[in-house]
Protein backbone atom coordinates (compact mmCIF):
# COMPACT_ATOMS: atom_id res chain seq x y z
CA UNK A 1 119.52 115.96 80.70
CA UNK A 2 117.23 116.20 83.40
CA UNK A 3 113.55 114.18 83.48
CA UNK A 4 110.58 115.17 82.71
CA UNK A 5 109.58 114.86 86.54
CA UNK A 6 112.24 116.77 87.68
CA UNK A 7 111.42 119.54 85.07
CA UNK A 8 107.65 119.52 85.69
CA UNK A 9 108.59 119.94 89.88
CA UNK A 10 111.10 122.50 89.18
CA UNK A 11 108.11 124.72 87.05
CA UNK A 12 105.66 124.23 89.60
CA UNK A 13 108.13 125.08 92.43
CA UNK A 14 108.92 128.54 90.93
CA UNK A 15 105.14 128.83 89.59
CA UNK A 16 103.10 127.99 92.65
CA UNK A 17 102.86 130.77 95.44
CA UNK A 18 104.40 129.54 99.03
CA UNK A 19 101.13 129.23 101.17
CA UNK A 20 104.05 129.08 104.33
CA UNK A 21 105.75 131.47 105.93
CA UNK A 22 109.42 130.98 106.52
CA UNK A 23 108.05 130.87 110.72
CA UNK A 24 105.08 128.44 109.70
CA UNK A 25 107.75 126.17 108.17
CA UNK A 26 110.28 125.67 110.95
CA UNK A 27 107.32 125.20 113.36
CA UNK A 28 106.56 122.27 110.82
CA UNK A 29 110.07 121.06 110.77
CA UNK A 30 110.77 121.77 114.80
CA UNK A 31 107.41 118.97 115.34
CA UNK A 32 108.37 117.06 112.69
CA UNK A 33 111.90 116.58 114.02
CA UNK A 34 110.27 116.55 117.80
CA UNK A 35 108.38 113.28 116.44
CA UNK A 36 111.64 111.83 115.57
CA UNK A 37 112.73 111.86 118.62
CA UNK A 38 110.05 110.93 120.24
CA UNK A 39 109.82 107.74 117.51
CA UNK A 40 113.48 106.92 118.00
CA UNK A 41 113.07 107.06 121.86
CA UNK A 42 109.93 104.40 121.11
CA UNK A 43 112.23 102.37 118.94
CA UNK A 44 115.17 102.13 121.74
CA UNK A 45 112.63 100.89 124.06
CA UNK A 46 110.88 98.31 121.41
CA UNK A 47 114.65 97.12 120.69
CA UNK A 48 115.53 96.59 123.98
CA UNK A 49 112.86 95.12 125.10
CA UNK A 50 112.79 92.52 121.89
CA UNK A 51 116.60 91.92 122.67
CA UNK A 52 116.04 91.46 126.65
CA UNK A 53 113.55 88.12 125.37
CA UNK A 54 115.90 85.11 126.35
CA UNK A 55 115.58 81.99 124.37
CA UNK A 56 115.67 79.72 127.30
CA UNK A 57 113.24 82.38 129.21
CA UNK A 58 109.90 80.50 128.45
CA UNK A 59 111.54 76.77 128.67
CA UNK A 60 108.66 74.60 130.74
CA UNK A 61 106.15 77.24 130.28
CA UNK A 62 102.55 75.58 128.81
CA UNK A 63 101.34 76.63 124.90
CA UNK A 64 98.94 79.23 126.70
CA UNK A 65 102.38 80.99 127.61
CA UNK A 66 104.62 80.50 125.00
CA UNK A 67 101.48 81.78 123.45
CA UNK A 68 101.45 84.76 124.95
CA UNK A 69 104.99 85.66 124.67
CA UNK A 70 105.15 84.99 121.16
CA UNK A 71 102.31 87.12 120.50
CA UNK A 72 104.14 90.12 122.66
CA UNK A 73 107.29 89.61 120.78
CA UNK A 74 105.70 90.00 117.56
CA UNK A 75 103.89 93.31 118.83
CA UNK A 76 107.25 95.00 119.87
CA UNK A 77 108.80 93.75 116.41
CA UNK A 78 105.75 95.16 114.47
CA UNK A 79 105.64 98.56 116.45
CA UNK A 80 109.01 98.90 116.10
CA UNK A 81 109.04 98.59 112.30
CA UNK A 82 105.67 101.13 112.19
CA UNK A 83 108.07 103.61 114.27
CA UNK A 84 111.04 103.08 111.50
CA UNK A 85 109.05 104.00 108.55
CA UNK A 86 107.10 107.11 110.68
CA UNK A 87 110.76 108.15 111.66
CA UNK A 88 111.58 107.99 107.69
CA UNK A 89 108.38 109.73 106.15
CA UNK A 90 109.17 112.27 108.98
CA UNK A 91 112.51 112.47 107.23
CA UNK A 92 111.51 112.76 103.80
CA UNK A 93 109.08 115.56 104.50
CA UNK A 94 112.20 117.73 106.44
CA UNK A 95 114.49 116.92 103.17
CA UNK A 96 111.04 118.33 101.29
CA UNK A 97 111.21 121.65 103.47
CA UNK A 98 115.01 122.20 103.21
CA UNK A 99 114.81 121.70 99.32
CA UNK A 100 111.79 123.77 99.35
CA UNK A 101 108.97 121.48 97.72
CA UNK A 102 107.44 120.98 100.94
CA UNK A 103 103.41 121.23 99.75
CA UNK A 104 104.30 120.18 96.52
CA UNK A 105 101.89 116.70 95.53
CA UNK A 106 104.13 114.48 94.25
CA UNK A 107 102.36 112.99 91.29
CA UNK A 108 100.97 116.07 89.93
CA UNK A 109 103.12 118.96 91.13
CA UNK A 110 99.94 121.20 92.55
CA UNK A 111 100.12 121.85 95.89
CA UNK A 112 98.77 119.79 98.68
CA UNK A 113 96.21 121.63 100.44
CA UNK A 114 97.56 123.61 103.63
CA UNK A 115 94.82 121.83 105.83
CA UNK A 116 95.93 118.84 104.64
CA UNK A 117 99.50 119.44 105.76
CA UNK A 118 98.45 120.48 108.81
CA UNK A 119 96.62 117.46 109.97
CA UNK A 120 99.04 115.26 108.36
CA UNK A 121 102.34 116.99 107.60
CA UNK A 122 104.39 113.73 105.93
CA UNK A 123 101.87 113.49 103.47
CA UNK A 124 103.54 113.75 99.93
CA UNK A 125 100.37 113.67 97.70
CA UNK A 126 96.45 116.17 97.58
CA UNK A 127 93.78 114.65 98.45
CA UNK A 128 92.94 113.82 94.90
CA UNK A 129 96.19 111.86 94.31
CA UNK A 130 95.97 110.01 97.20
CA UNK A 131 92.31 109.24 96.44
CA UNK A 132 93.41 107.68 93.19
CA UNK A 133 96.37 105.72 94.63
CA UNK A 134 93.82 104.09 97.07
CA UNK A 135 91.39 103.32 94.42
CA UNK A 136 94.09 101.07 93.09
């Protein structure tokens, strides 16, 4: 038995018009996976960077430097973790292409406005979903 979600994105898949081109969608997919690249590069560079900190680097340094370094460390950690989930929404919306629900909104199956995918093509919900979710 399959759900109701699964049902209701099946309908709108074979209901809803393609607004892309087969060419328009690996141009998507060729910059999407191009950011991945890029994003992985970024995290290889964060990592190593992170790892190349040695504990006994900053013994006798004052609180002004310790400071410092702490704060640095915990930029490459955070930018590292934003470049992780970019890397995986970049993922997702590739998987969305190849099993053809790329446009699709998530939460209520209509598609997601080709201008919208344009500027932002991981986005997963219309304008109107996402609108909701951050009113919540």
């Amino acid at each position: 038995m399959i759900s109701m979600e699964a049902a209701m994105a099946a309908v709108t898949q074979t209901t809803t018009p393609s607004m892309w081109s087969d060419e328009e969608l690996a141009e998507v997919r060729g910059r999407l996976q191009q950011e991945i690249d890029e994003l992985e590069a970024d995290i290889l560079r964060h990592e190593t960077e992170i790892a190349s900190g040695d504990v006994t680097q900053g013994a006798g340094d004052d609180q002004a430097d310790a400071g410092q370094k702490t704060y640095e460390r915990e930029r490459e950690i955070a930018l590292t973790l934003n470049a992780r989930d970019l890397v995986a929404q970049n993922e997702r919306a590739i998987a969305r292409i190849d099993a053809g629900t790329y446009g699709v909104c998530e939460s209520c199956h209509k598609p997601i406005g080709k201008e919208r995918l344009q500027a932002f093509p991981r986005a997963t919900l219309c304008v109107a979903c996402k609108q909701k979710e951050e009113r919540r």
